[in-house]
Protein backbone atom coordinates (compact mmCIF):
# COMPACT_ATOMS: atom_id res chain seq x y z
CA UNK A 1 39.26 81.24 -9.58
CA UNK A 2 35.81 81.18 -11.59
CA UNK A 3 32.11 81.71 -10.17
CA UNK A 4 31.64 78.56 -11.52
CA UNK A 5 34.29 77.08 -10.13
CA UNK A 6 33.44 78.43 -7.11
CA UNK A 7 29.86 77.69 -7.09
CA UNK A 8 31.14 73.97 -7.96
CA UNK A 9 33.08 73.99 -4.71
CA UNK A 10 30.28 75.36 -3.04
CA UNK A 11 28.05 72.75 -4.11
CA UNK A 12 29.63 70.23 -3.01
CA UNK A 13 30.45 71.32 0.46
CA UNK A 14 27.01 71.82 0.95
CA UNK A 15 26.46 68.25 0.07
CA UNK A 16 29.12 66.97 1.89
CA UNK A 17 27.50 69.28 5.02
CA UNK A 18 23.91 67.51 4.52
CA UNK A 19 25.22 63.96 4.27
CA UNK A 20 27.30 64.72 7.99
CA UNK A 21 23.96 66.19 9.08
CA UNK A 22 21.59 63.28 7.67
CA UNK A 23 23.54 60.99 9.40
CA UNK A 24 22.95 62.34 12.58
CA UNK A 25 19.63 62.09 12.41
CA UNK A 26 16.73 60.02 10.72
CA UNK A 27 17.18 60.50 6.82
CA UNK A 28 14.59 61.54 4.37
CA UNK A 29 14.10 62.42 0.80
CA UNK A 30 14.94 65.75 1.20
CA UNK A 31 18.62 64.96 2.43
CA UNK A 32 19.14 62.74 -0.87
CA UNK A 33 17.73 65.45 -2.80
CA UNK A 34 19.99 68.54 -1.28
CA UNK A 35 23.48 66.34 -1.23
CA UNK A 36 22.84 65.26 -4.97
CA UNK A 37 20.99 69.21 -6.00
CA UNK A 38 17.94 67.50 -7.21
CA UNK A 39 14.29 67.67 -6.51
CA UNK A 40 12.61 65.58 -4.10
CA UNK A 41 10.13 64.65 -6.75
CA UNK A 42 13.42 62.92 -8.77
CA UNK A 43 14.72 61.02 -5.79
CA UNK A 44 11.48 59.86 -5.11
CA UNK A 45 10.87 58.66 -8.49
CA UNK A 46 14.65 57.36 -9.11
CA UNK A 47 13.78 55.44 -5.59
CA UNK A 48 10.80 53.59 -7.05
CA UNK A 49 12.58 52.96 -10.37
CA UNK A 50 10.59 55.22 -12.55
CA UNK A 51 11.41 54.57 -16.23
CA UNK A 52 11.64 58.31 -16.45
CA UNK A 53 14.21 58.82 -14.61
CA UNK A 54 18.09 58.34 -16.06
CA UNK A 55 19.78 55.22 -14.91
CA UNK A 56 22.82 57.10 -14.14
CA UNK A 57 20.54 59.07 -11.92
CA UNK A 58 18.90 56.13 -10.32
CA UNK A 59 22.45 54.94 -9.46
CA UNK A 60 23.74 58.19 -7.87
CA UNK A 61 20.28 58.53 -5.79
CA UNK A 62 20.86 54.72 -4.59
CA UNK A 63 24.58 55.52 -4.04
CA UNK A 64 23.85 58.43 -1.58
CA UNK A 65 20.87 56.48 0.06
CA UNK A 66 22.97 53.71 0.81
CA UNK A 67 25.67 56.05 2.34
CA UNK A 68 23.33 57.71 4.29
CA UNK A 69 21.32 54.84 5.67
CA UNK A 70 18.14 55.22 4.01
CA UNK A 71 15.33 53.82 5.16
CA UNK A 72 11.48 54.89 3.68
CA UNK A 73 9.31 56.22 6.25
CA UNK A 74 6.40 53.66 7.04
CA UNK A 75 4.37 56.02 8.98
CA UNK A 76 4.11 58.24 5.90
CA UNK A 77 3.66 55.28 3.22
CA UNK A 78 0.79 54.34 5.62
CA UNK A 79 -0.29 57.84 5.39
CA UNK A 80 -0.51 57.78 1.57
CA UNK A 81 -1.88 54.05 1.16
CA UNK A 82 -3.59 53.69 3.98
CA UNK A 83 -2.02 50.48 5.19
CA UNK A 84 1.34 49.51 6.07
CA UNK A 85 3.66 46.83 4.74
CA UNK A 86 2.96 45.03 8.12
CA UNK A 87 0.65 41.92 9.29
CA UNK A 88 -0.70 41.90 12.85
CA UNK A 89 -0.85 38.83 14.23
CA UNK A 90 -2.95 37.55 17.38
CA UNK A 91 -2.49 34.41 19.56
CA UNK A 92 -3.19 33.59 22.76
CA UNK A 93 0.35 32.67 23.98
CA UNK A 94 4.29 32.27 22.73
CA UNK A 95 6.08 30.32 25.69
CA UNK A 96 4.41 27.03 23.86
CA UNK A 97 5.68 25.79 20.68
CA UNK A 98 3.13 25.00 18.90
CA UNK A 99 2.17 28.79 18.76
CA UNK A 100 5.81 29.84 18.50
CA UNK A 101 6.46 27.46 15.45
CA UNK A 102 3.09 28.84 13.92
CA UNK A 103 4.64 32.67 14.26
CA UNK A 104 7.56 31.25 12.36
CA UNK A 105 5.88 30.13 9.09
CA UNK A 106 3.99 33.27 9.43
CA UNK A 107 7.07 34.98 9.26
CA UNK A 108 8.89 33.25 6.98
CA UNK A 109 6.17 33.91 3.88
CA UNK A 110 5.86 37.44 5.24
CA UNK A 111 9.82 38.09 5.03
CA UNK A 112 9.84 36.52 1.32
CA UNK A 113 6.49 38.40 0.52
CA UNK A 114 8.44 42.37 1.79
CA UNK A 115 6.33 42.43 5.05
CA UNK A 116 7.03 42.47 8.60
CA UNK A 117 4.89 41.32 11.29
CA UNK A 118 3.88 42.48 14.79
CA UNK A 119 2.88 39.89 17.44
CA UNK A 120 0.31 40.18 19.97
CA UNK A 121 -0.37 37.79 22.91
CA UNK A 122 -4.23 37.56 23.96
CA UNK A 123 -3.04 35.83 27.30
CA UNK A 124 -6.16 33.17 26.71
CA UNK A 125 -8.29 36.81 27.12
CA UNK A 126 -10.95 38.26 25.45
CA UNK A 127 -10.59 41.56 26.74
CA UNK A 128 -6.71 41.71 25.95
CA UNK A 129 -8.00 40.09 22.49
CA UNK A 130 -10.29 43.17 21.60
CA UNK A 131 -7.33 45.69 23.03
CA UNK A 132 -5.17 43.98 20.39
CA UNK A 133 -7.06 44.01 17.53
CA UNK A 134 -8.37 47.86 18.04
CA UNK A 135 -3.88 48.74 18.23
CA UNK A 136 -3.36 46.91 15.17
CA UNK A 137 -6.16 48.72 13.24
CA UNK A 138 -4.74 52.26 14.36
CA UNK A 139 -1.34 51.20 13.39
CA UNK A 140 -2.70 50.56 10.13
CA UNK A 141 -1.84 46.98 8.74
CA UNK A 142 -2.17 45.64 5.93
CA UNK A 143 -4.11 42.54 7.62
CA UNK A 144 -4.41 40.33 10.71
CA UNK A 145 -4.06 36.29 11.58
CA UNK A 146 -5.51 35.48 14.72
CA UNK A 147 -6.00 32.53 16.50
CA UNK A 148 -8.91 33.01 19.36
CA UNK A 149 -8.06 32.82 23.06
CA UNK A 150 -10.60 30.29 24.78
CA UNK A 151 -12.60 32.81 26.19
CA UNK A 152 -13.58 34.53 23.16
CA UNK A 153 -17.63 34.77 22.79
CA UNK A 154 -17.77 37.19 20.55
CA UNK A 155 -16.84 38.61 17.19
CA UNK A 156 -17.78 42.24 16.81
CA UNK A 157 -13.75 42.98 16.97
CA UNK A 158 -13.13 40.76 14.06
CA UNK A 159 -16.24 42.30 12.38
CA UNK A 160 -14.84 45.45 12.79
CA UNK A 161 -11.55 44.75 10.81
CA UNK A 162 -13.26 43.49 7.65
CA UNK A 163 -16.22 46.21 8.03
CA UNK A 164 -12.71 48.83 7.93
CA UNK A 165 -11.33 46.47 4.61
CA UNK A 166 -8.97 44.67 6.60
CA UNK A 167 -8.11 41.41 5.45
CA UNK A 168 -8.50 38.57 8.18
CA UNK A 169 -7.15 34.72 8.91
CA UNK A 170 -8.00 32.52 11.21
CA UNK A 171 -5.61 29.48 12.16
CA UNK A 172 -6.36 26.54 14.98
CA UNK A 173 -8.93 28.07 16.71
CA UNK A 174 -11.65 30.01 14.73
CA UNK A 175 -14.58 31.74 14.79
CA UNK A 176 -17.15 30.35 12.33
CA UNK A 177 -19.98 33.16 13.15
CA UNK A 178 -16.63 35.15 11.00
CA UNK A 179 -16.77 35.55 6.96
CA UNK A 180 -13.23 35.13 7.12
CA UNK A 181 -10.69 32.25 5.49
CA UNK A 182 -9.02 29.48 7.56
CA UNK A 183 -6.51 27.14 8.42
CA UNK A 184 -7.19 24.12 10.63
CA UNK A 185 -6.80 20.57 11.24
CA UNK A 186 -10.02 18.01 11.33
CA UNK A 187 -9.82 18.07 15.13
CA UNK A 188 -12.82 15.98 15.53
CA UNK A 189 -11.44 13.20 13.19
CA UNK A 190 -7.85 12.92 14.73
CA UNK A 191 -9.41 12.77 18.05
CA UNK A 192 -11.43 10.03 17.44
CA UNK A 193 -7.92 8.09 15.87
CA UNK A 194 -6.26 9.01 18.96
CA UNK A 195 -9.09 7.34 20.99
CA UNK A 196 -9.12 4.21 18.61
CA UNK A 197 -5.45 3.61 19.06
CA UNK A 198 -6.36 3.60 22.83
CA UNK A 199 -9.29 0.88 22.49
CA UNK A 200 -7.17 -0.99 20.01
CA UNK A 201 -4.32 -0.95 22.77
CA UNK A 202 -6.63 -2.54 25.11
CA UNK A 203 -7.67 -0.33 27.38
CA UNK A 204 -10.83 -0.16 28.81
CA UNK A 205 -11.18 3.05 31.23
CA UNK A 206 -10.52 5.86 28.99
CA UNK A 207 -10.56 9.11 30.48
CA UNK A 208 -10.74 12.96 28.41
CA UNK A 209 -9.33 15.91 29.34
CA UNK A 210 -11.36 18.10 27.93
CA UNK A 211 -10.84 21.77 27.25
CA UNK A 212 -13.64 24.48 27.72
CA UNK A 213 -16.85 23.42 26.74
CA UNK A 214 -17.62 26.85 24.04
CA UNK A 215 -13.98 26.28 22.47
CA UNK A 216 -14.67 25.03 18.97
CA UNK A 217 -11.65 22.81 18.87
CA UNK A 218 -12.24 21.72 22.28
CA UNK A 219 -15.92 20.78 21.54
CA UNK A 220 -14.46 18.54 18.40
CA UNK A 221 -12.24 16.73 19.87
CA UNK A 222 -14.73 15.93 22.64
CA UNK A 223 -17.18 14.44 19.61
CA UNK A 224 -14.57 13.22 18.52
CA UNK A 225 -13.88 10.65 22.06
CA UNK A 226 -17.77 10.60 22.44
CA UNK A 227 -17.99 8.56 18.82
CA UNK A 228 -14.67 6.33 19.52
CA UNK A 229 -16.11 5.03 22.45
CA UNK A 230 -19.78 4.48 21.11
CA UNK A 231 -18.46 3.05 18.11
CA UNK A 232 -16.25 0.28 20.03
CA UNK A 233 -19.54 -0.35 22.06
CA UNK A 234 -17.38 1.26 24.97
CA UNK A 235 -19.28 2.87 27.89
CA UNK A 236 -19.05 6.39 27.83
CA UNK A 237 -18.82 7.25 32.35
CA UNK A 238 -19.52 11.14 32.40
CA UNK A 239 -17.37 11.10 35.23
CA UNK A 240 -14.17 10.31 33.24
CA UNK A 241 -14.79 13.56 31.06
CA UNK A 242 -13.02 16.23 32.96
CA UNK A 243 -13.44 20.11 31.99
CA UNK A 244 -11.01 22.76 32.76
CA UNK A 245 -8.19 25.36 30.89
CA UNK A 246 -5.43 24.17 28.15
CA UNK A 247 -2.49 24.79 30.56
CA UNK A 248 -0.28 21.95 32.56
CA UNK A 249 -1.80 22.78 35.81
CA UNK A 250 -5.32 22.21 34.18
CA UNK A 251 -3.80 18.39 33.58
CA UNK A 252 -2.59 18.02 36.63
CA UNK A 253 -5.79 19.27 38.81
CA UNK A 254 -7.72 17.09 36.08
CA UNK A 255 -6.00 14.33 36.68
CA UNK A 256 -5.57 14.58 40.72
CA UNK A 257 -9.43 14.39 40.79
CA UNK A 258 -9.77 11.03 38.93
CA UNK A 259 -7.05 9.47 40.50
CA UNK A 260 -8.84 9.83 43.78
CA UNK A 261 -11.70 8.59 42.14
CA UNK A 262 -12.99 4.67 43.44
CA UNK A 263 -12.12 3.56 40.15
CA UNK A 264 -9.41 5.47 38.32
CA UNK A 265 -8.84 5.35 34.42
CA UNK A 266 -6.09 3.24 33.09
CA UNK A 267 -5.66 6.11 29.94
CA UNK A 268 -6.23 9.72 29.20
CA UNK A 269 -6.92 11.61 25.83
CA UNK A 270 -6.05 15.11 26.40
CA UNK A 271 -7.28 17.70 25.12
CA UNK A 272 -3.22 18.82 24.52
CA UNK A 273 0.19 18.28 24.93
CA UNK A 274 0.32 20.91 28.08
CA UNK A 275 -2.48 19.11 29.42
CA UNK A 276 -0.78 16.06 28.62
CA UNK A 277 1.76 16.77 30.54
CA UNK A 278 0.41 18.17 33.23
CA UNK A 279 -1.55 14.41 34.04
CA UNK A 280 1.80 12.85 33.49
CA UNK A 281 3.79 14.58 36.16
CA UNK A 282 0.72 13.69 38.27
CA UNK A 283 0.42 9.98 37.29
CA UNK A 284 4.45 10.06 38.34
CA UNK A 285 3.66 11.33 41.40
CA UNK A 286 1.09 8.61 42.53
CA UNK A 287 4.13 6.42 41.98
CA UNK A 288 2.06 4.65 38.64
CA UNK A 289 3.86 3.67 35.72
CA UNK A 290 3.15 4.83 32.01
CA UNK A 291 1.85 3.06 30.30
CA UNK A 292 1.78 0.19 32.61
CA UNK A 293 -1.24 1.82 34.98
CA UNK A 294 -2.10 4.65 32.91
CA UNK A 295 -1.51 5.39 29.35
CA UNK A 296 -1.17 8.96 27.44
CA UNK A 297 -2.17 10.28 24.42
CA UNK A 298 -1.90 14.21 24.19
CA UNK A 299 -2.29 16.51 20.89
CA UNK A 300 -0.22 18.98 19.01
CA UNK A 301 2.74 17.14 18.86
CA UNK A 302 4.68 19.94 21.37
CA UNK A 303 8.29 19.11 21.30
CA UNK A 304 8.41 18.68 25.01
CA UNK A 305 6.28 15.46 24.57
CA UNK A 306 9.28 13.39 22.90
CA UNK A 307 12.06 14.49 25.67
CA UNK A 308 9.57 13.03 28.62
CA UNK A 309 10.44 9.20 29.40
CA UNK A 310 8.40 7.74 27.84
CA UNK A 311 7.86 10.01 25.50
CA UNK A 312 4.06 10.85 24.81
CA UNK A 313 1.73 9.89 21.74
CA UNK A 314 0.53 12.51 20.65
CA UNK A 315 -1.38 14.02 17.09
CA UNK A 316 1.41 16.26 15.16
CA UNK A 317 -0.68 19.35 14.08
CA UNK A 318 1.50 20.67 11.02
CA UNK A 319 1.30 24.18 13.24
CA UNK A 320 5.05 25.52 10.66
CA UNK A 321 2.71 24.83 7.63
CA UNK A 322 -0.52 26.50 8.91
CA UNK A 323 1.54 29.55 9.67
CA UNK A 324 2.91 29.54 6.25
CA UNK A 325 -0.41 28.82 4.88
CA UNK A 326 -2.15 31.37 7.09
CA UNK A 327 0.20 34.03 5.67
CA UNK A 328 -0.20 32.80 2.05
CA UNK A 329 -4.04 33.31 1.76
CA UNK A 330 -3.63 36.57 3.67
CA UNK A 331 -1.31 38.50 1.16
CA UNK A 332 -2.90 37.20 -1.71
CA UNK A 333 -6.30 39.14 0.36
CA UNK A 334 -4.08 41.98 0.49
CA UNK A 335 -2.59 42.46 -2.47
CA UNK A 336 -5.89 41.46 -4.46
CA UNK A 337 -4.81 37.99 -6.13
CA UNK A 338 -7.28 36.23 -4.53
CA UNK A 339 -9.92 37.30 -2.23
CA UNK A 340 -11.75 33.73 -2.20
CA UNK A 341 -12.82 33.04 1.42
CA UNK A 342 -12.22 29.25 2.30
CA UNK A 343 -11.43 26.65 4.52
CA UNK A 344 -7.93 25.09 4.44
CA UNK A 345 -7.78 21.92 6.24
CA UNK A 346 -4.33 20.23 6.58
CA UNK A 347 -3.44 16.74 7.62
CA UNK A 348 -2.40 15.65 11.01
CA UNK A 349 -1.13 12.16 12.42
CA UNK A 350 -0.83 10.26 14.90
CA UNK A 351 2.74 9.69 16.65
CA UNK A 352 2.70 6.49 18.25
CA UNK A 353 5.09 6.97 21.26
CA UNK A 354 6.02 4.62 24.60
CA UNK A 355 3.29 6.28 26.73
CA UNK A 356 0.64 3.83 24.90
């Protein structure tokens, strides 16, 4: 038998002996490179489709990465670009939908655009807000869409991602002290056609549950009740505007209060759906009907709100589409197409439902 026979033989045993190995363990480079007798340099290259490379190599390289279950190292990209392929992305809670369905159309431009995403919950917390934000800068990504928790008084955590070149999004709730682009509704204009509908309905006793006071979208959709009722010549009582969290038991403590009031509303704006539907399990309690004794209007448009009987009006914040949109404007910051900071503001209606 011939050396070069032999070394032939040998060859490929020790090929066959590195693809066994690789697949034992995490592949890299150097595996394609010592089963194929290449340089790393070429399987790099051949990886990344470099026209100098043959296509016959590029095949055989793809061939053997394939069969040994291949997968570049995102650590060491990050390493060498400084950012990741991944999007962080910050909001204060999932087990709702209308921040689950927002995740979603995040996710579905960041699949199509070759990211991935990572998903934080700030728990409605600053503090957990700031942890989050300083993790996703050490792990690198590419940029961040947050939407604030409603205890967030500062920005010096947002500051610090574009002060280290991170691209930033805001969607819902925002920060406008922030150089940073967003998505939103007009809260403070679908507010005040949710309160219309009311006074057009007839009713006279309109009551908000309001959201905390320093929340921006809170504080719109307050005006937005305020100028409703002062524009129907409607008496504004301060003691039908009640204050608390965004959660169903803030509805239902809200509404417990007025109901014990000497003169009780006969509807509620809230704030949102959870709210929403936090007053209506109270209003069922008391043994009132909806919207016989007290009507509903809630906001977001929470799927929850059309399985209740009767289901609840609500406004239908697009909250698939600002994901999607969030996402769009945040990879073209990324990638450089278009760095343009700006307001998006999408259109939201009203649902007209049996609880008015």
């Amino acid at each position: 038998m011939g050396f070069s026979i032999l070394q032939s033989i040998a060859g490929t045993i020790a090929g066959t002996i590195a693809i066994r190995i690789a697949k034992m363990r995490h592949t890299t480079i150097d595996d394609i490179a010592k089963s194929l007798g290449i340089s790393t340099s070429t399987v790099s290259r051949a990886l990344a489709d470099h026209a100098d490379v043959k296509e016959e190599t590029k095949k055989e390289v793809k061939r053997i990465a394939a069969e040994l279950q291949y997968f570049p190292n995102p650590i060491a990209r990050s390493l060498k670009s400084s950012r990741t392929m991944t999007i962080g992305v910050i909001v204060p809670e999932i087990k709702h939908d209308f921040f689950s369905s927002a995740i979603s159309g995040i996710e579905d431009i960041a699949y199509n655009a070759g990211y991935t995403i990572i998903v934080c919950q700030s728990n409605e917390s600053y503090e957990r807000e700031v942890l989050n934000t300083n993790v996703l800068m050490h792990h690198r990504v590419a940029g961040v869409i947050v939407s604030i928790s409603q205890n967030t008084k500062s920005s010096d955590h947002f500051q610090d991602l574009l002060n280290k070149k991170i691209p930033l999004v805001f969607f819902d709730r925002v920060r406008d002290d922030v150089e940073a682009s967003k998505v939103v509704i007009d809260d403070y204009s679908s507010a005040y056609r949710a309160v219309t509908h009311l006074i057009q309905r007839g009713y006279k006793k309109i009551a908000h549950l309001a959201g905390p006071k320093e929340l921006d979208i809170c504080m719109k959709r307050h005006a937005g009740y305020v100028d409703a009722l002062n524009d129907s010549q409607m008496t504004l009582r301060t003691e039908f505007v009640c204050y608390g969290g965004l959660h169903e038991q803030d509805g239902y403590n809200s509404m417990n209060i007025l109901l014990k009031g000497d003169d009780p509303p006969d509807a509620i704006f809230a704030v949102n759906d959870p709210v929403a539907i936090g007053a209506f399990q109270r209003i069922r309690e008391a043994g009132l009907k909806i919207p016989g004794d007290v009507a509903i209007v809630g906001f977001s448009n929470n799927k929850i709100t059309a399985l209740v009987d009767p289901p609840i009006t609500t406004v239908n914040q697009p909250s698939f589409e600002m994901g999607k949109k969030a996402a769009e404007i945040l990879i073209e910051q990324i990638e450089g197409k278009d760095k343009t900071i700006r307001t998006v503001i999408l259109d939201a209606e009203l649902i007209e439902r049996g609880s008015t």
